[in-house]
N, C-alpha and C. Protein backbone atom coordinates (compact mmCIF):
# COMPACT_ATOMS: atom_id res chain seq x y z
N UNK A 1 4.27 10.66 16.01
CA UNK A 1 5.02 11.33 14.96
C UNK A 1 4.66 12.81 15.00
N UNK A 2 5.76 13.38 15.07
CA UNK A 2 5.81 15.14 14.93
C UNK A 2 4.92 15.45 13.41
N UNK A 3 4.42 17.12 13.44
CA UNK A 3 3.50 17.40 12.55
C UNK A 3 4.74 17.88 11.78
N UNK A 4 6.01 17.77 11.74
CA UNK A 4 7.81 18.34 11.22
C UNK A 4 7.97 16.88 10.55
N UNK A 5 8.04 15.71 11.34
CA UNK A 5 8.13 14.18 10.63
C UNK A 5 7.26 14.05 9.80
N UNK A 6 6.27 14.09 10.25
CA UNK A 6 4.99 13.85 8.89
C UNK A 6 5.15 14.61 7.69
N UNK A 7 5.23 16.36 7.74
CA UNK A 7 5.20 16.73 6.46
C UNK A 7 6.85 16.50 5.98
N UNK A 8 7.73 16.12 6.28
CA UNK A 8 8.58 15.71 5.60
C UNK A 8 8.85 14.47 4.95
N UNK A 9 8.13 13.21 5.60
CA UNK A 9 8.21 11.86 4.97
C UNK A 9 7.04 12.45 3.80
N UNK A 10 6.04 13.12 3.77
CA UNK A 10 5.34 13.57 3.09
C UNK A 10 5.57 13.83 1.56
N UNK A 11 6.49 14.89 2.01
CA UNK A 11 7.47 15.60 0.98
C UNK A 11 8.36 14.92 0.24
N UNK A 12 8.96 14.28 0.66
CA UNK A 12 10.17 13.15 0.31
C UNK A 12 9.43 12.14 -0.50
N UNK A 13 8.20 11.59 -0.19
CA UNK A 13 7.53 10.66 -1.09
C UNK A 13 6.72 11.42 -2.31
N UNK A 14 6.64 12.84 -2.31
CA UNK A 14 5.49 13.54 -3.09
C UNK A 14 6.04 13.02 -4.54
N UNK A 15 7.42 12.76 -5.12
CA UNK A 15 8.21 13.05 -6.28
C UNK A 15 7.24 11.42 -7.45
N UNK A 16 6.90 10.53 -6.34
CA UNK A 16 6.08 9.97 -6.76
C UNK A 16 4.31 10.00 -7.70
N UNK A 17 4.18 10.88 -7.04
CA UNK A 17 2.65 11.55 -7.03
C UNK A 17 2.97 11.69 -8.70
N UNK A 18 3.20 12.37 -9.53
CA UNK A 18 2.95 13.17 -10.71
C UNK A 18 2.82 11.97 -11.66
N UNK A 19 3.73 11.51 -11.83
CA UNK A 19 4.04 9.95 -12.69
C UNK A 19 2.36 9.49 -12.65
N UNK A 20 1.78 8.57 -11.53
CA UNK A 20 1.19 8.43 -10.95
C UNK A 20 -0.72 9.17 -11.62
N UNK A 21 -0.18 10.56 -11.33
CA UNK A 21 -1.21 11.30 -11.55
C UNK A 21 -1.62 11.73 -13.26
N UNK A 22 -0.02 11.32 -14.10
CA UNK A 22 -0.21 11.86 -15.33
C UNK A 22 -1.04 10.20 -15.93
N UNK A 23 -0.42 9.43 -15.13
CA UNK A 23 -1.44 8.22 -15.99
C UNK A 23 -2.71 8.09 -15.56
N UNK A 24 -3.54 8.66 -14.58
CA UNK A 24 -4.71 8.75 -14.45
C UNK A 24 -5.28 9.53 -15.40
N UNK A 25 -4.77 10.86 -15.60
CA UNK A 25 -5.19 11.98 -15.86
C UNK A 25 -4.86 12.46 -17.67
N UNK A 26 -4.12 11.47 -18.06
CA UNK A 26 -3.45 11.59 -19.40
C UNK A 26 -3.12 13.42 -20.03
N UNK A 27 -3.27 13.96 -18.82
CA UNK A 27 -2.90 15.31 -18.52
C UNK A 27 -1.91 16.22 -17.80
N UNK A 28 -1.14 16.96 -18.23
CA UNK A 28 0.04 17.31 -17.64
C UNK A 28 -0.31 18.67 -16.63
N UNK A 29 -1.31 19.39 -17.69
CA UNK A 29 -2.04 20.46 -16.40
C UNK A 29 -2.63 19.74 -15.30
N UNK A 30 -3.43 19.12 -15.87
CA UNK A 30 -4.83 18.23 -14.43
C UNK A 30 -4.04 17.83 -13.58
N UNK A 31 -2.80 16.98 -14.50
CA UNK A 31 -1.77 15.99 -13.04
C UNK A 31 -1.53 16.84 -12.00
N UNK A 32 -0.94 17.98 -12.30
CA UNK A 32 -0.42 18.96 -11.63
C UNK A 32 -1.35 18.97 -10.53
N UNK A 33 -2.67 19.54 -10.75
CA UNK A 33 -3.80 20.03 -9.69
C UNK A 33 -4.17 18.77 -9.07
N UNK A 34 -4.08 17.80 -9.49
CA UNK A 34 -4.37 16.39 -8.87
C UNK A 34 -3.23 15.89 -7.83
N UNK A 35 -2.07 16.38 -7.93
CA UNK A 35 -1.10 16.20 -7.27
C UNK A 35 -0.87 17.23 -5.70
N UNK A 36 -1.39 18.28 -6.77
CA UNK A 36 -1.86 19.59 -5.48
C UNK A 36 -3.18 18.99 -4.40
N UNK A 37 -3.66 18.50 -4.61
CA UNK A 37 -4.73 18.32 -3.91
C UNK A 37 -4.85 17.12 -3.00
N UNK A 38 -3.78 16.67 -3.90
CA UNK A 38 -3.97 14.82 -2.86
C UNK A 38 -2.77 15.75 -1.66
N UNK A 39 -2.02 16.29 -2.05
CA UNK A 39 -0.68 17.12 -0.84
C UNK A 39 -1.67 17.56 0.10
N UNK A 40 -2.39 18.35 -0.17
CA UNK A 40 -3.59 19.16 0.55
C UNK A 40 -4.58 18.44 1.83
N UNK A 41 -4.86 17.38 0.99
CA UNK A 41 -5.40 16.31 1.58
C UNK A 41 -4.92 15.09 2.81
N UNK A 42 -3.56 15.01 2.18
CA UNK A 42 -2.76 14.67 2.65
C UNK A 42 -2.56 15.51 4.32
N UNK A 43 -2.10 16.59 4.45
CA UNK A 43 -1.43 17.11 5.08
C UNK A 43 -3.10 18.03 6.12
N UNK A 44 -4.04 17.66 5.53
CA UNK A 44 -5.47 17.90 6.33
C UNK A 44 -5.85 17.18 7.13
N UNK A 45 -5.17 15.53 6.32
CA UNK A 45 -5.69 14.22 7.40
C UNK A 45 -4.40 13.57 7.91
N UNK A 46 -3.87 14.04 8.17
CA UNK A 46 -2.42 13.80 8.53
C UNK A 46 -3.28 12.73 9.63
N UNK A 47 -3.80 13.40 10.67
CA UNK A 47 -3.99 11.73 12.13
C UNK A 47 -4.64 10.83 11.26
N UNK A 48 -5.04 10.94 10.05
CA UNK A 48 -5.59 9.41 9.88
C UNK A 48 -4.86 8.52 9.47
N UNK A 49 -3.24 8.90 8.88
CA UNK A 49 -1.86 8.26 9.04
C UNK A 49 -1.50 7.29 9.54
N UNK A 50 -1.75 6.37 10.12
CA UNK A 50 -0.88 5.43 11.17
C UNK A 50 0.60 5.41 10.34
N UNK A 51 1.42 5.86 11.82
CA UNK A 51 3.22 5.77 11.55
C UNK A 51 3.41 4.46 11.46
N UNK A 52 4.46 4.17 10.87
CA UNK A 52 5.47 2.56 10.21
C UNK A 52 4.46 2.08 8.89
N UNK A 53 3.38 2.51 8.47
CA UNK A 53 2.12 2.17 7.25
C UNK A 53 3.03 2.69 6.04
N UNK A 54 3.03 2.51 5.25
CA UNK A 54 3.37 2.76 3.76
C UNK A 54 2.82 4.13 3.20
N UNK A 55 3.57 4.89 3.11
CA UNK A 55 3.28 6.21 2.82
C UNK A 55 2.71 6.63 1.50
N UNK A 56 3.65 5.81 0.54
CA UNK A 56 3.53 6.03 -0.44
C UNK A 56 1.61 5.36 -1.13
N UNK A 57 1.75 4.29 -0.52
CA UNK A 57 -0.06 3.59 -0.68
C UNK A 57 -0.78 4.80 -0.02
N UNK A 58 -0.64 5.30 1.10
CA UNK A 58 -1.56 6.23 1.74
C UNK A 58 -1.97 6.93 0.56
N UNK A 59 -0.64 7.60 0.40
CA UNK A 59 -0.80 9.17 -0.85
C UNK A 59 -1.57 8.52 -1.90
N UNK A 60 -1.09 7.51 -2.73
CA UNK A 60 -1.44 7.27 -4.14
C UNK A 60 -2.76 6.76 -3.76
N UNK A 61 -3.86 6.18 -2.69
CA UNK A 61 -4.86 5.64 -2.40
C UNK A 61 -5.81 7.27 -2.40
N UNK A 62 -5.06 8.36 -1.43
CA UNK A 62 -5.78 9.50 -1.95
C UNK A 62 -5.68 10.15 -3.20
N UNK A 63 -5.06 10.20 -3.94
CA UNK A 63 -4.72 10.70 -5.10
C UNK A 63 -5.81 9.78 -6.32
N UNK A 64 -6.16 8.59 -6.08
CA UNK A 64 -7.02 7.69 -6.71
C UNK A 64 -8.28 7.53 -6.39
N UNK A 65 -8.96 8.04 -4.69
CA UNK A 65 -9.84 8.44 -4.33
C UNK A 65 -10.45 10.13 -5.40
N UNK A 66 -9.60 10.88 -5.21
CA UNK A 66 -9.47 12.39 -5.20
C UNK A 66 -10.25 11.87 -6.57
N UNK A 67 -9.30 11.38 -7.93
CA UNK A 67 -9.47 11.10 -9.07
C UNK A 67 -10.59 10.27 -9.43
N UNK A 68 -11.60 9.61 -8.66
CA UNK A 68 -12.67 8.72 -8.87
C UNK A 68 -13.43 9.97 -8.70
N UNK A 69 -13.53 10.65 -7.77
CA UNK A 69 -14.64 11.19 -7.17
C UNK A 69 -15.04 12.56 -8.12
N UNK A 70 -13.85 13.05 -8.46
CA UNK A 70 -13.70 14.39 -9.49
C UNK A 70 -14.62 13.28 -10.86
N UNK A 71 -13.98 12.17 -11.26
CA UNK A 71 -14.55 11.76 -12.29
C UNK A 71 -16.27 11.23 -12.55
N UNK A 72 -16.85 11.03 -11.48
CA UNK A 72 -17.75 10.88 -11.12
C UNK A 72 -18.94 12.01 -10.95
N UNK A 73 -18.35 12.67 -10.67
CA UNK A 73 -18.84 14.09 -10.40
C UNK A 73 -19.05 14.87 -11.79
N UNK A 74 -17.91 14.63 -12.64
CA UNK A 74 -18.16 15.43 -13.65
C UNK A 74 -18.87 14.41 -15.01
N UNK A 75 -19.14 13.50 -14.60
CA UNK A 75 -19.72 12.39 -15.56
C UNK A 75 -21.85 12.91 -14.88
N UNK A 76 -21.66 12.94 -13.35
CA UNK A 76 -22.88 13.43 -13.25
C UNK A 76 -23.58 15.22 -13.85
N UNK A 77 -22.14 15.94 -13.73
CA UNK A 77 -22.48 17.10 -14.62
C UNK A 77 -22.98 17.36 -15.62
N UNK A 78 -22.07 15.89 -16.67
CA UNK A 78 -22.83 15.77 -18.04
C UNK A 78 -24.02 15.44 -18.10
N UNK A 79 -24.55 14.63 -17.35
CA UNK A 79 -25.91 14.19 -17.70
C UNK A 79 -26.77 15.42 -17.32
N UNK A 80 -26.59 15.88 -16.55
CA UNK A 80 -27.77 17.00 -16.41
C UNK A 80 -27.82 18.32 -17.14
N UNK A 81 -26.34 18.28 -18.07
CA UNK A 81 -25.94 19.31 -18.71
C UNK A 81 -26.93 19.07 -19.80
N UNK A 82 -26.87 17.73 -20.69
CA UNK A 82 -27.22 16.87 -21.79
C UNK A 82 -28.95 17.08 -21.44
N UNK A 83 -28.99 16.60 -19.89
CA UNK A 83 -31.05 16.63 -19.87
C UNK A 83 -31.18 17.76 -20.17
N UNK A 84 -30.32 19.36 -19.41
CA UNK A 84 -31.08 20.43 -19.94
C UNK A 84 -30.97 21.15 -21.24
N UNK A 85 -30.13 20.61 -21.97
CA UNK A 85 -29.89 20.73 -23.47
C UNK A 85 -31.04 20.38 -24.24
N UNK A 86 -31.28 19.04 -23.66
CA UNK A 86 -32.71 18.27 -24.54
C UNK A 86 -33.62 18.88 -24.16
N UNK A 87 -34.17 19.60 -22.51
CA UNK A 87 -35.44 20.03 -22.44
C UNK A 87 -35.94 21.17 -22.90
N UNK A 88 -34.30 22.11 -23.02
CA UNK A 88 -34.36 23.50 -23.61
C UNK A 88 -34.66 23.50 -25.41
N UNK A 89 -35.77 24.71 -25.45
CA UNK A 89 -36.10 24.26 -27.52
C UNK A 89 -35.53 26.12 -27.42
N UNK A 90 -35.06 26.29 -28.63
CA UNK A 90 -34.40 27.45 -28.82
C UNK A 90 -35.56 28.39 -29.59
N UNK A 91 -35.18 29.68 -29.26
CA UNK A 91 -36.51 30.39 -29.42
C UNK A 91 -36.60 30.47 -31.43
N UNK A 92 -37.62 30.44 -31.71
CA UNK A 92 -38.04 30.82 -33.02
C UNK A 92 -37.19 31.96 -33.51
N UNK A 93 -36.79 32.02 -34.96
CA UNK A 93 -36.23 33.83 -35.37
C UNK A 93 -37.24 33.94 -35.69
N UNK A 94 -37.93 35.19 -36.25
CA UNK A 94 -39.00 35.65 -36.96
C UNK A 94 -38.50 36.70 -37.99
């Protein structure tokens, strides 16, 4: 498959992505950037594609990857945000 075939079956399936991304994301900004990024992703790993495979599972499998990993990430943010909240004592006024 041409790198012209790919980003166009690409494209043609993207209209899917948002729907998709707003029920992960219960966000209409985030969907947006979540939708940007799985495209991104998409079109980075294009050979890991196999042609006649289901396009649409490809995308929405990255788009649900993308969305675990962001969520994960920022669930580990909190905790260390929260430890250094607790270890920090705020200075005395005098």
């Amino acid at each position: 498959m041409s790198t012209q075939e790919f980003n166009s079956l690409v494209l043609n399936n993207a209209d899917g992505l948002k729907p998709f991304a707003i029920t992960l994301t219960k966000d209409s900004e985030v969907a947006k950037d979540l939708c940007q990024e799985t495209l991104c992703k998409a079109f980075t790993y294009r050979d890991k594609y196999e042609p006649g495979t289901n396009i649409k599972a490809w995308l929405f499998t990255i788009m649900r990857n993308i969305f675990i990993n962001d969520y994960r990430r920022n669930g580990r943010k909190k905790i260390v945000m929260d430890v250094v909240k607790s270890s920090v004592t705020p200075y005395a006024l005098s």
